[in-house]
PDB file of N, CA and C in Angstrom:
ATOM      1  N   UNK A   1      30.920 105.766  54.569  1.00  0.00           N
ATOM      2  CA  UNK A   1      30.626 104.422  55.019  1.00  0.00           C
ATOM      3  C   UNK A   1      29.551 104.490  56.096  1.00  0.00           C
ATOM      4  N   UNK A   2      28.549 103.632  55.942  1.00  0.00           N
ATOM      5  CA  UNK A   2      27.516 103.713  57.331  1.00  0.00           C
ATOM      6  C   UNK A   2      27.659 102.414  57.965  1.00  0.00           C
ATOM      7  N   UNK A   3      28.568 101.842  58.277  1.00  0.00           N
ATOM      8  CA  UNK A   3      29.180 100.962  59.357  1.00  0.00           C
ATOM      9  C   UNK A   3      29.927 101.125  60.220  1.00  0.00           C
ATOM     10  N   UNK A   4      29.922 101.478  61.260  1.00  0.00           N
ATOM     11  CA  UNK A   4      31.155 101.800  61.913  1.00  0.00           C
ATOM     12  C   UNK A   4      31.034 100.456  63.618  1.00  0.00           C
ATOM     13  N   UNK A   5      32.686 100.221  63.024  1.00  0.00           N
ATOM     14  CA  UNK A   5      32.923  98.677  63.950  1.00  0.00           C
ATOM     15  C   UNK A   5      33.892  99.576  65.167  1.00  0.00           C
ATOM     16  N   UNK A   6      33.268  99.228  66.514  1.00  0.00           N
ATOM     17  CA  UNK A   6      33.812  99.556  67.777  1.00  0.00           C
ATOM     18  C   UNK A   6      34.370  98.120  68.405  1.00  0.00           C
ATOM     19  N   UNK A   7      35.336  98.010  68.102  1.00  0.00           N
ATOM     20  CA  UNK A   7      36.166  96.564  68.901  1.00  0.00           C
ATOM     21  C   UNK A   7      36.055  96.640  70.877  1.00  0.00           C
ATOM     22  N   UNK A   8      34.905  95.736  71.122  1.00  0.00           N
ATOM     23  CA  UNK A   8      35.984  95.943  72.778  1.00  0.00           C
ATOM     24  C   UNK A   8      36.470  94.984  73.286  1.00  0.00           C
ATOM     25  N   UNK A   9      36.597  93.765  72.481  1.00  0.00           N
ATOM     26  CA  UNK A   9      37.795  92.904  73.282  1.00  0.00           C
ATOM     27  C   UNK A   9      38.721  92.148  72.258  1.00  0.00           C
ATOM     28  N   UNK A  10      39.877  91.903  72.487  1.00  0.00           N
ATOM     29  CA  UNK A  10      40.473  90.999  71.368  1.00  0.00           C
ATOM     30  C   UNK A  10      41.449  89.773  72.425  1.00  0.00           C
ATOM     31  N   UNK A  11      41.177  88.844  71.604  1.00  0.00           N
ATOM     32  CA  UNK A  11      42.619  87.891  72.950  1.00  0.00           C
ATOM     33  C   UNK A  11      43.144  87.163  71.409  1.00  0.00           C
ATOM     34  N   UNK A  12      44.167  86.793  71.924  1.00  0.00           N
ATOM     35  CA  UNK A  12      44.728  85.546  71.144  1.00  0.00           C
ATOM     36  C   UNK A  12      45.154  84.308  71.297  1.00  0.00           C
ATOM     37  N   UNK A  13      44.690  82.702  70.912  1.00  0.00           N
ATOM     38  CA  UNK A  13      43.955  81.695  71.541  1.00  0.00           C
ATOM     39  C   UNK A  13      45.340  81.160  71.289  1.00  0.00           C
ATOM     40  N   UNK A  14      46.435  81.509  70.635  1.00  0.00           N
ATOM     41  CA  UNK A  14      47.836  80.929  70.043  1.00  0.00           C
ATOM     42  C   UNK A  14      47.886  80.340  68.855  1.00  0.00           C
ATOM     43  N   UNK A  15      46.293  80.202  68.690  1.00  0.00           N
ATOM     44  CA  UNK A  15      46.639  80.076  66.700  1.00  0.00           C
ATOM     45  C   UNK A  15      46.028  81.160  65.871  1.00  0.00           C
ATOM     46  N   UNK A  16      44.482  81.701  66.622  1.00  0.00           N
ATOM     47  CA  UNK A  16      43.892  82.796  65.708  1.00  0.00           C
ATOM     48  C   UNK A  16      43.505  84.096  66.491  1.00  0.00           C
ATOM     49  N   UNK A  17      43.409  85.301  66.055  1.00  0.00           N
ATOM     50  CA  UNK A  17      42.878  86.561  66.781  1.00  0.00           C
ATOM     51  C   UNK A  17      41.654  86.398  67.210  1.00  0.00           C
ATOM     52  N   UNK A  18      40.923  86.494  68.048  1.00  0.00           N
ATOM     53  CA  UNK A  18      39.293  86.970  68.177  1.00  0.00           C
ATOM     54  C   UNK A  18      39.035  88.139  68.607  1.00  0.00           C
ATOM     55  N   UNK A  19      38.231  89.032  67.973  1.00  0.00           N
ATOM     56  CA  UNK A  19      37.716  90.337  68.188  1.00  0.00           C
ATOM     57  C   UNK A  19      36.337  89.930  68.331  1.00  0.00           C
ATOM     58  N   UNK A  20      35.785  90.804  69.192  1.00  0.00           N
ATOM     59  CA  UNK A  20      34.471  90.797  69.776  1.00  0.00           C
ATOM     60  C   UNK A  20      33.801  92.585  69.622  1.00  0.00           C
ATOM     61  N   UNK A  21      32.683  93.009  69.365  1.00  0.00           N
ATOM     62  CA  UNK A  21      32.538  94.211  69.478  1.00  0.00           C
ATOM     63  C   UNK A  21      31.074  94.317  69.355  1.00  0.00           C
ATOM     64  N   UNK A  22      30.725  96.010  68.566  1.00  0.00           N
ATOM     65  CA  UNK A  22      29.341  96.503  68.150  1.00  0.00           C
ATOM     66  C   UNK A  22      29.402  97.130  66.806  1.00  0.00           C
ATOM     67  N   UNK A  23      28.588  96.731  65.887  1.00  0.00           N
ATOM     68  CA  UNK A  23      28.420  97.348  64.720  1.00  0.00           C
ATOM     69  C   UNK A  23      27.164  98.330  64.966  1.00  0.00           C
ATOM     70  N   UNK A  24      27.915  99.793  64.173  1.00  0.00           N
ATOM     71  CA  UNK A  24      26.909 100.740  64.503  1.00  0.00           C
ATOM     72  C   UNK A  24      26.415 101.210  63.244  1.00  0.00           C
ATOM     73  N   UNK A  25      24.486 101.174  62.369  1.00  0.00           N
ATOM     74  CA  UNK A  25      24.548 101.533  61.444  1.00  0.00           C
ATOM     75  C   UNK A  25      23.733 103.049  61.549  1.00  0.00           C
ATOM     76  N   UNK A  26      24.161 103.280  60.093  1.00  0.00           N
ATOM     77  CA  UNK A  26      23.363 104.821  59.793  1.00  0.00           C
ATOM     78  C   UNK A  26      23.554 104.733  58.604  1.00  0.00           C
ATOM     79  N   UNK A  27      22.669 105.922  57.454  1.00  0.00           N
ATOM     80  CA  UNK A  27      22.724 106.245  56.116  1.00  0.00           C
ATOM     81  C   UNK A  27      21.991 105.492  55.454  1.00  0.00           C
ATOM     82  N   UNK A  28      22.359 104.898  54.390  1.00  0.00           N
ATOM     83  CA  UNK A  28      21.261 104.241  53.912  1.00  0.00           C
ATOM     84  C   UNK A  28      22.194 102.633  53.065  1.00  0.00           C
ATOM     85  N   UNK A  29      20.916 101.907  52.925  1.00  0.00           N
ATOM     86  CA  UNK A  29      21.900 100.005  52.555  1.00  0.00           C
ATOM     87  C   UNK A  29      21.524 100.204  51.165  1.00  0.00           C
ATOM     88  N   UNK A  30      22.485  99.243  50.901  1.00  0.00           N
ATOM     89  CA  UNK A  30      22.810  98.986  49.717  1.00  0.00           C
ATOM     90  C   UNK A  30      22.377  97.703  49.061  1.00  0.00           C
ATOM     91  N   UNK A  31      22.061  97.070  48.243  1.00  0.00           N
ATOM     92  CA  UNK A  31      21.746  95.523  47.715  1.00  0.00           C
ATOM     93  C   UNK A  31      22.455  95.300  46.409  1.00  0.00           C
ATOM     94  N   UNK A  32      22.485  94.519  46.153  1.00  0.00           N
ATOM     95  CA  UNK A  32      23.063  93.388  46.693  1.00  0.00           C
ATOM     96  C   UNK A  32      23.832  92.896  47.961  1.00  0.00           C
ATOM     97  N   UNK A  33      23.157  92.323  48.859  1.00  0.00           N
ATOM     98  CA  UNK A  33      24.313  91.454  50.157  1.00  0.00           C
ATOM     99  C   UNK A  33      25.137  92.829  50.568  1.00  0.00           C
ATOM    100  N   UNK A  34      24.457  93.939  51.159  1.00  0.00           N
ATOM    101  CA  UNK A  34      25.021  94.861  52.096  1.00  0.00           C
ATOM    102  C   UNK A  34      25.781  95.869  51.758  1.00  0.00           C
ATOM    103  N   UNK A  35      26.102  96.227  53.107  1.00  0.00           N
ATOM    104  CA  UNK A  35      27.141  97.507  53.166  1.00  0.00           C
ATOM    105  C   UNK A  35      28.622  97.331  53.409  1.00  0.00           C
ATOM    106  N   UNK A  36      29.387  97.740  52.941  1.00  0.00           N
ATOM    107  CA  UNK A  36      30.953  97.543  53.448  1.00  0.00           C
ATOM    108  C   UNK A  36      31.360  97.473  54.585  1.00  0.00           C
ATOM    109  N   UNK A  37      32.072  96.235  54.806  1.00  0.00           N
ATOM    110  CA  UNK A  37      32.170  96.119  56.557  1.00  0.00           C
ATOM    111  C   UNK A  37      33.579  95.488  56.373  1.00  0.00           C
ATOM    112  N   UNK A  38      34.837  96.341  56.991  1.00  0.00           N
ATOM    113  CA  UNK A  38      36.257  96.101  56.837  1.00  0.00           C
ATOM    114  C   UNK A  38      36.547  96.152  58.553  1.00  0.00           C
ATOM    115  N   UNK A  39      37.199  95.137  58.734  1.00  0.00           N
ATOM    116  CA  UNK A  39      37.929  94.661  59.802  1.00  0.00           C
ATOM    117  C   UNK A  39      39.571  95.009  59.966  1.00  0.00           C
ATOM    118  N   UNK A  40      39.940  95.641  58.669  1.00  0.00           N
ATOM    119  CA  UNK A  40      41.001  96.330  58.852  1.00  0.00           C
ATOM    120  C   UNK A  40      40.906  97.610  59.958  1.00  0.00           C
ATOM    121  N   UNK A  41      42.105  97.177  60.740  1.00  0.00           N
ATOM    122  CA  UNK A  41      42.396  98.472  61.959  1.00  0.00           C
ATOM    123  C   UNK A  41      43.554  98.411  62.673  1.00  0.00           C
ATOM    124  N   UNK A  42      44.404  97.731  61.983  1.00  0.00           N
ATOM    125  CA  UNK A  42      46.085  97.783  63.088  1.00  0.00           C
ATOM    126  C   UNK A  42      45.730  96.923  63.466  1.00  0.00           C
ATOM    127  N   UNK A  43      45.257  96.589  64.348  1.00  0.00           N
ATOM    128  CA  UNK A  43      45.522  94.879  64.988  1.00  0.00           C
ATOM    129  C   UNK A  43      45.526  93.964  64.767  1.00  0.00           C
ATOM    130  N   UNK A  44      44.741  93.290  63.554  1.00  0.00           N
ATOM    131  CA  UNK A  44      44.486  92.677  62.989  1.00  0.00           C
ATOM    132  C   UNK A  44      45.765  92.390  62.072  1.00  0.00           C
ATOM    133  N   UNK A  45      46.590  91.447  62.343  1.00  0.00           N
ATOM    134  CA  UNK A  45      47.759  91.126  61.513  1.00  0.00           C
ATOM    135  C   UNK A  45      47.897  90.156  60.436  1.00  0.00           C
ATOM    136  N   UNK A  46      46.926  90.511  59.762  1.00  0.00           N
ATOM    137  CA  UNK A  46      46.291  89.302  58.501  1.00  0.00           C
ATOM    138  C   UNK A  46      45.480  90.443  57.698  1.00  0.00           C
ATOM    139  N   UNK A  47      45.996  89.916  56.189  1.00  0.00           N
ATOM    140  CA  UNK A  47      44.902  90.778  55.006  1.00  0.00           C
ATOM    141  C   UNK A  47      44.123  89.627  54.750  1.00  0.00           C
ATOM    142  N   UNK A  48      44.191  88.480  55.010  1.00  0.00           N
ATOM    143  CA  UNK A  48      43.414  87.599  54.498  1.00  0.00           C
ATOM    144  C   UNK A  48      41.589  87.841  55.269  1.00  0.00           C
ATOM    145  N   UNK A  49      40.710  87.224  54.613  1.00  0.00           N
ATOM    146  CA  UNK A  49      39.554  87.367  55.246  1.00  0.00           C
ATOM    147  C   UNK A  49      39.167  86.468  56.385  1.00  0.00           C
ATOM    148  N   UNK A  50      38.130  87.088  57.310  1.00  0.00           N
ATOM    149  CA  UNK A  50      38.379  86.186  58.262  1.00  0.00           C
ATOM    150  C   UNK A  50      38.039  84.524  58.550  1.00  0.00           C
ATOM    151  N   UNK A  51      38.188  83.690  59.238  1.00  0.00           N
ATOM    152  CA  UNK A  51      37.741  82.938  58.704  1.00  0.00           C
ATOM    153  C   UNK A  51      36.185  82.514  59.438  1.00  0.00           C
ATOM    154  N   UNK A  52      35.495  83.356  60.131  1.00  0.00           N
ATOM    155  CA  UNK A  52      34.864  83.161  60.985  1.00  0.00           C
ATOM    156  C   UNK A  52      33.946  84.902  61.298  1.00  0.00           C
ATOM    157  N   UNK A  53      33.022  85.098  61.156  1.00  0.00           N
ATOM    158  CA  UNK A  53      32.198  85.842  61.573  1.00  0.00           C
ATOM    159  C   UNK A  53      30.596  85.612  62.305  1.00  0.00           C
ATOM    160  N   UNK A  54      30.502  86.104  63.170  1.00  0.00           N
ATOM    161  CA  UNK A  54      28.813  86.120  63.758  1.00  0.00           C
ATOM    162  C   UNK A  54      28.823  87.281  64.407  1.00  0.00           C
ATOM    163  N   UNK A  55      27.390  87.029  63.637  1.00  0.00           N
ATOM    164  CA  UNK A  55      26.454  88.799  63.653  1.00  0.00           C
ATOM    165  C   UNK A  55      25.112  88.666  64.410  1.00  0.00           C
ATOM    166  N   UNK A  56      25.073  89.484  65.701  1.00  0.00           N
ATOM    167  CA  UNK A  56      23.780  89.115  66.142  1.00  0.00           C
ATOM    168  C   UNK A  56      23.311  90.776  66.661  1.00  0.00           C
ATOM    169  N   UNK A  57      22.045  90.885  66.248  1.00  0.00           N
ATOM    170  CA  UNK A  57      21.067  92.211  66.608  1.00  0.00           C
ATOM    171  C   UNK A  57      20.688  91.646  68.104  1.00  0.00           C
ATOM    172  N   UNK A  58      20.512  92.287  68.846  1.00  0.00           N
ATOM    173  CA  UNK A  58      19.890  92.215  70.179  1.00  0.00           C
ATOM    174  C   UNK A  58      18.470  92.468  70.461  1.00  0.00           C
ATOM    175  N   UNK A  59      18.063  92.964  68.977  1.00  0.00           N
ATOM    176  CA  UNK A  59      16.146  93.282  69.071  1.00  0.00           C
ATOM    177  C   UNK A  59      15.724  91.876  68.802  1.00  0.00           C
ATOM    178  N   UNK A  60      16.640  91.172  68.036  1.00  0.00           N
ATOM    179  CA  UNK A  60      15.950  90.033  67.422  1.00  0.00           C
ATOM    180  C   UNK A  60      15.012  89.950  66.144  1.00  0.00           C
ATOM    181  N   UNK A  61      14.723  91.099  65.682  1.00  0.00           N
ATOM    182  CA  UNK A  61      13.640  91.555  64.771  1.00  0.00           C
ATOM    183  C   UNK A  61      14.427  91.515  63.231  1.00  0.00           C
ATOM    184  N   UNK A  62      15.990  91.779  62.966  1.00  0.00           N
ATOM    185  CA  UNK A  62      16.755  91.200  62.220  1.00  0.00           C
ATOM    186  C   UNK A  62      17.635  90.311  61.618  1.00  0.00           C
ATOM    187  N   UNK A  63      17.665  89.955  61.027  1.00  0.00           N
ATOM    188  CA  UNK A  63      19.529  89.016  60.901  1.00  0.00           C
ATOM    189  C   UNK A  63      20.227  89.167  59.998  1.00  0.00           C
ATOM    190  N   UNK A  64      21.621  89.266  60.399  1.00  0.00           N
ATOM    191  CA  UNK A  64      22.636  90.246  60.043  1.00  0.00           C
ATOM    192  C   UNK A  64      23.236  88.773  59.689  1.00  0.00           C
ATOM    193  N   UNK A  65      24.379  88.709  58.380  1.00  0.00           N
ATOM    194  CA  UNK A  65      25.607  88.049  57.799  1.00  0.00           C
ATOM    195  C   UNK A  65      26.449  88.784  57.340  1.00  0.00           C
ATOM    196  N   UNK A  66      27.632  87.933  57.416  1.00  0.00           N
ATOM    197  CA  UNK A  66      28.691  88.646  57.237  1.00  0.00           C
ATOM    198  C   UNK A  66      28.993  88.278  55.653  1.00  0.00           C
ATOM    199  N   UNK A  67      29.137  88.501  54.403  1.00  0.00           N
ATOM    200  CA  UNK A  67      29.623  88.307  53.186  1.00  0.00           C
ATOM    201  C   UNK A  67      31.105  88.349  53.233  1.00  0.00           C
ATOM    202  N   UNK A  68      31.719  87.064  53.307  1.00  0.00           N
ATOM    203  CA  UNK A  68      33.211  87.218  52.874  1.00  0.00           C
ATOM    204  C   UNK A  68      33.804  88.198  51.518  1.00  0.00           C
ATOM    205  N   UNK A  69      34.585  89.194  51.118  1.00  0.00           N
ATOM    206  CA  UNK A  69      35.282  90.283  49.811  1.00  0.00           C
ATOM    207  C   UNK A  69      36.321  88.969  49.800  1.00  0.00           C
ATOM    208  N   UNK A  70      37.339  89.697  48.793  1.00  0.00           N
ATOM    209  CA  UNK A  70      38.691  89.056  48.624  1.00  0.00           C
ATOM    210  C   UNK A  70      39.885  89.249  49.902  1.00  0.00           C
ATOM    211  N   UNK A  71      39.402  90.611  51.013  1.00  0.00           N
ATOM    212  CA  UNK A  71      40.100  90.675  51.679  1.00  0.00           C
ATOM    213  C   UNK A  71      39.915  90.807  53.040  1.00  0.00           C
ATOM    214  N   UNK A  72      40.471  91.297  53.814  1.00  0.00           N
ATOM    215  CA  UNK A  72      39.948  92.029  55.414  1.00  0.00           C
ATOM    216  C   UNK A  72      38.767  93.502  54.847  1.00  0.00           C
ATOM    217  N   UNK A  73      39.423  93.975  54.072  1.00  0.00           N
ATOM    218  CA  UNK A  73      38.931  95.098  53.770  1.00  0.00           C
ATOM    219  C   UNK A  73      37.502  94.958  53.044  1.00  0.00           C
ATOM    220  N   UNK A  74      37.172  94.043  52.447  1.00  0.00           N
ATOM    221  CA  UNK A  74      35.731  94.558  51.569  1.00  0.00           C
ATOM    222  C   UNK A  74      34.906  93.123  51.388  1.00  0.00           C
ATOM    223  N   UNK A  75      34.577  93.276  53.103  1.00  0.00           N
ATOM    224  CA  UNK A  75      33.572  91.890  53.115  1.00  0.00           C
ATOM    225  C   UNK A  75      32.081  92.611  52.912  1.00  0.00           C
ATOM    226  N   UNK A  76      31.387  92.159  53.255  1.00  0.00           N
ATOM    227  CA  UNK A  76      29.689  93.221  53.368  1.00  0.00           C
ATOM    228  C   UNK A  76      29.230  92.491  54.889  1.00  0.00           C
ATOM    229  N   UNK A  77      28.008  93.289  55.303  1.00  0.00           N
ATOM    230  CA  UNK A  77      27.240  93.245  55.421  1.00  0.00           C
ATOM    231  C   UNK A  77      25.930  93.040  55.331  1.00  0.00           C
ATOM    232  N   UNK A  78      25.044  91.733  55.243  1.00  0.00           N
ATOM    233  CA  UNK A  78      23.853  91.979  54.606  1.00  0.00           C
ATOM    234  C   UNK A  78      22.533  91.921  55.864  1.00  0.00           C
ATOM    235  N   UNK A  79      21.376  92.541  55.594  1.00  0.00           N
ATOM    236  CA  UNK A  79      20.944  92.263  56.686  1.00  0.00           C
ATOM    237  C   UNK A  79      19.364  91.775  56.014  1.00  0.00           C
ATOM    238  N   UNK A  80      18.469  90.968  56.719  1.00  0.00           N
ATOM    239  CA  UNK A  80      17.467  90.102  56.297  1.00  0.00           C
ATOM    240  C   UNK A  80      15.873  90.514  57.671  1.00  0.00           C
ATOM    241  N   UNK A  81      15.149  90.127  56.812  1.00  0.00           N
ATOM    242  CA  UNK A  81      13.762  90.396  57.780  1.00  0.00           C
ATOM    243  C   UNK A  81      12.939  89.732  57.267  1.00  0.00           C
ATOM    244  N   UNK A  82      12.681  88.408  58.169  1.00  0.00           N
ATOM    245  CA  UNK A  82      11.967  86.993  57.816  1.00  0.00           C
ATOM    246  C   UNK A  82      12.247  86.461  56.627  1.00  0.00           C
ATOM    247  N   UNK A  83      14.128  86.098  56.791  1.00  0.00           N
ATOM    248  CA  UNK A  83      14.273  85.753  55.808  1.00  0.00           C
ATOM    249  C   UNK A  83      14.836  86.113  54.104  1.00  0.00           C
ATOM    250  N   UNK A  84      13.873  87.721  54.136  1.00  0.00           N
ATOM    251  CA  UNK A  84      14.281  88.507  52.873  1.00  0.00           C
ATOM    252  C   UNK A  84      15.105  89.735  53.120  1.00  0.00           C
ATOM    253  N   UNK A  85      16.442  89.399  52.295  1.00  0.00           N
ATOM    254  CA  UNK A  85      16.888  91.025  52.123  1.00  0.00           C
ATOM    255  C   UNK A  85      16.046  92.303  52.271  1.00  0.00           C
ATOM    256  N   UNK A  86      16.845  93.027  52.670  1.00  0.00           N
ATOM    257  CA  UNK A  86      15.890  94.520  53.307  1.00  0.00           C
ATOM    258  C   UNK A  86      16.178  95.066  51.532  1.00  0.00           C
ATOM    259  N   UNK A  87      15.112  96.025  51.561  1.00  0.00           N
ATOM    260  CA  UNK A  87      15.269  96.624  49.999  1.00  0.00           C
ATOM    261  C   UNK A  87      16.317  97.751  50.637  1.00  0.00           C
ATOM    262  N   UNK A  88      16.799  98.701  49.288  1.00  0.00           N
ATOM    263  CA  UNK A  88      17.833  99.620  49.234  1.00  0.00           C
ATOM    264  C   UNK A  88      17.300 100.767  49.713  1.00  0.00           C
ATOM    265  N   UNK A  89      18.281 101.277  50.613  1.00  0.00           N
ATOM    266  CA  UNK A  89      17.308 102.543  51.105  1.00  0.00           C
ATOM    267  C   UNK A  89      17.478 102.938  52.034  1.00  0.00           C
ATOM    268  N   UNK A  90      16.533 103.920  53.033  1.00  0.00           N
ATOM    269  CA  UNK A  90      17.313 104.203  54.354  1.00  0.00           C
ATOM    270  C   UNK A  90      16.929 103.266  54.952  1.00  0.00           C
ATOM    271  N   UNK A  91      17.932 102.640  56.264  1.00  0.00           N
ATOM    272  CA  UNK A  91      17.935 101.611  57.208  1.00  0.00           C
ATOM    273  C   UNK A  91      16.289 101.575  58.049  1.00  0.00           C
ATOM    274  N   UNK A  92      15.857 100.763  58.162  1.00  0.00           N
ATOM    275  CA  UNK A  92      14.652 101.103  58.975  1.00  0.00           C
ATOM    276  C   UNK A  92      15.154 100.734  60.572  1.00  0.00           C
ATOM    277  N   UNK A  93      14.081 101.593  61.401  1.00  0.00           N
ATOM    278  CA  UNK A  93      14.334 101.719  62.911  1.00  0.00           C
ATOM    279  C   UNK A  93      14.692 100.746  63.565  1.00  0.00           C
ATOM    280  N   UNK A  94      14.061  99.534  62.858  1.00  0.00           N
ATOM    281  CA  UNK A  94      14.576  98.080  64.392  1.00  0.00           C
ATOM    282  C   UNK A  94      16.182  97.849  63.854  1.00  0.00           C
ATOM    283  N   UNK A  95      16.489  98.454  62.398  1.00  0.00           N
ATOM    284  CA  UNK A  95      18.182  97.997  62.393  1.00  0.00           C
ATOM    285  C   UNK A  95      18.745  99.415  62.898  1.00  0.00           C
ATOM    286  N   UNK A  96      18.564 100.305  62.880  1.00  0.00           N
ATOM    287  CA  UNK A  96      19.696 101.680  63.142  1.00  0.00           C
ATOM    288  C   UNK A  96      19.444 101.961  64.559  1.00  0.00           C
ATOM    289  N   UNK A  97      18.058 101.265  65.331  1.00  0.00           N
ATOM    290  CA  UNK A  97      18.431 101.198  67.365  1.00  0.00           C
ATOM    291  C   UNK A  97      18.925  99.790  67.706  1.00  0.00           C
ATOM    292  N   UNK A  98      18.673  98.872  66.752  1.00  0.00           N
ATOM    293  CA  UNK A  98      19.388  97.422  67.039  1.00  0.00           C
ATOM    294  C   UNK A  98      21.102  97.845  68.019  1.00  0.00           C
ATOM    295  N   UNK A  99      20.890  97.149  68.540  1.00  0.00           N
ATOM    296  CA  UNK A  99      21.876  96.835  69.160  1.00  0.00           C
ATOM    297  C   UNK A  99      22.950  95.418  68.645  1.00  0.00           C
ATOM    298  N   UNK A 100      24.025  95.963  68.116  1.00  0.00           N
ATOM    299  CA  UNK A 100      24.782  95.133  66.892  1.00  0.00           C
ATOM    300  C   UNK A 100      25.683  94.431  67.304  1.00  0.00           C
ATOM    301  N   UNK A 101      26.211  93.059  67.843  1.00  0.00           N
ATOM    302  CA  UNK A 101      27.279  92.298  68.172  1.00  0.00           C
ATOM    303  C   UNK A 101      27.728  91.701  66.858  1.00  0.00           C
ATOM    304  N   UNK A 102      29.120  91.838  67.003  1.00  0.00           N
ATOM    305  CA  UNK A 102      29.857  90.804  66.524  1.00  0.00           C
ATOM    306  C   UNK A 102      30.913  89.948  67.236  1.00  0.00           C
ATOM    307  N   UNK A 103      31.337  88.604  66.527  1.00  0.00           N
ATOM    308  CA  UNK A 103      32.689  87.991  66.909  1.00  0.00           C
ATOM    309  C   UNK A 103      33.212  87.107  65.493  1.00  0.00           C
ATOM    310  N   UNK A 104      34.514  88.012  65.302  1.00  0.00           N
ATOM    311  CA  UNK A 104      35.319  87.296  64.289  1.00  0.00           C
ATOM    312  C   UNK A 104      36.553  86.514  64.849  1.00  0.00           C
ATOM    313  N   UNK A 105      36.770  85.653  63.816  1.00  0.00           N
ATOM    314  CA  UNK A 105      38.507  84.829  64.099  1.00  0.00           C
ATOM    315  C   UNK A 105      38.683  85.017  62.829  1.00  0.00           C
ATOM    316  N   UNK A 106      39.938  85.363  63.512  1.00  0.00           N
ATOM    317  CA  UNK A 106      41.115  85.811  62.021  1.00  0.00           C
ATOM    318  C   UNK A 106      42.342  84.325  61.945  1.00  0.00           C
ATOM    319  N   UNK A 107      42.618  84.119  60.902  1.00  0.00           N
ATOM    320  CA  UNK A 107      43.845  83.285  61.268  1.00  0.00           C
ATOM    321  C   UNK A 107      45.442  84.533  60.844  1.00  0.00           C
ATOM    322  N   UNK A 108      46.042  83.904  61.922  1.00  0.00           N
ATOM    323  CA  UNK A 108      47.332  84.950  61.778  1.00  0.00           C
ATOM    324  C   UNK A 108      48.276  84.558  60.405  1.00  0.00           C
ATOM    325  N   UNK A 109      49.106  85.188  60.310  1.00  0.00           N
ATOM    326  CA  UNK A 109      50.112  85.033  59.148  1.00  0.00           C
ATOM    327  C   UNK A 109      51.333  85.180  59.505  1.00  0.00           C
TER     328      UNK A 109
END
């Protein structure tokens, strides 16, 4: 997998989870609409998907979405540059030093 999700905050608002963190990439993307990006990790007490994701690069030079899967486990990643999907291949430099935020809400079960 060349996603790897570092959580550093989570609270719970009394109806849904929010996790906040950094997505870190490497290896090479994939197309159609990204790379595998699973929010499964123990804390998260819901298989359902989330209902809420934002993805922001800190270079600004990309933009990142989140693709809802059927589950927690196999949403994507896609990432865009003015607009167009990046072709398949290795990641280029402004996404693999980007600096990667996310914030999801989960609804609980």
């Amino acid at each position: 997998m060349t996603l790897q999700i570092v959580n550093t905050s989570r609270w719970f608002d009394g109806q849904r989870l929010h996790q906040v963190g950094t997505i870190t990439v490497s290896g090479s993307y994939l197309t159609p609409l990204g790379e595998p990006l699973s929010f499964a990790d123990g804390e998260v007490k819901s298989s359902r998907i989330p209902d809420y994701v934002e993805i922001h690069g800190q270079s600004g030079g990309h933009d990142y979405n989140y693709v809802p899967g059927s589950d927690i486990t196999d949403g994507t990643m896609a990432v865009f540059l003015a607009g167009v999907e990046i072709v398949a291949g290795a990641y280029p430099a402004g996404v693999t030093n980007d600096t990667i935020k996310y914030h999801a809400i989960f609804k609980m079960r």
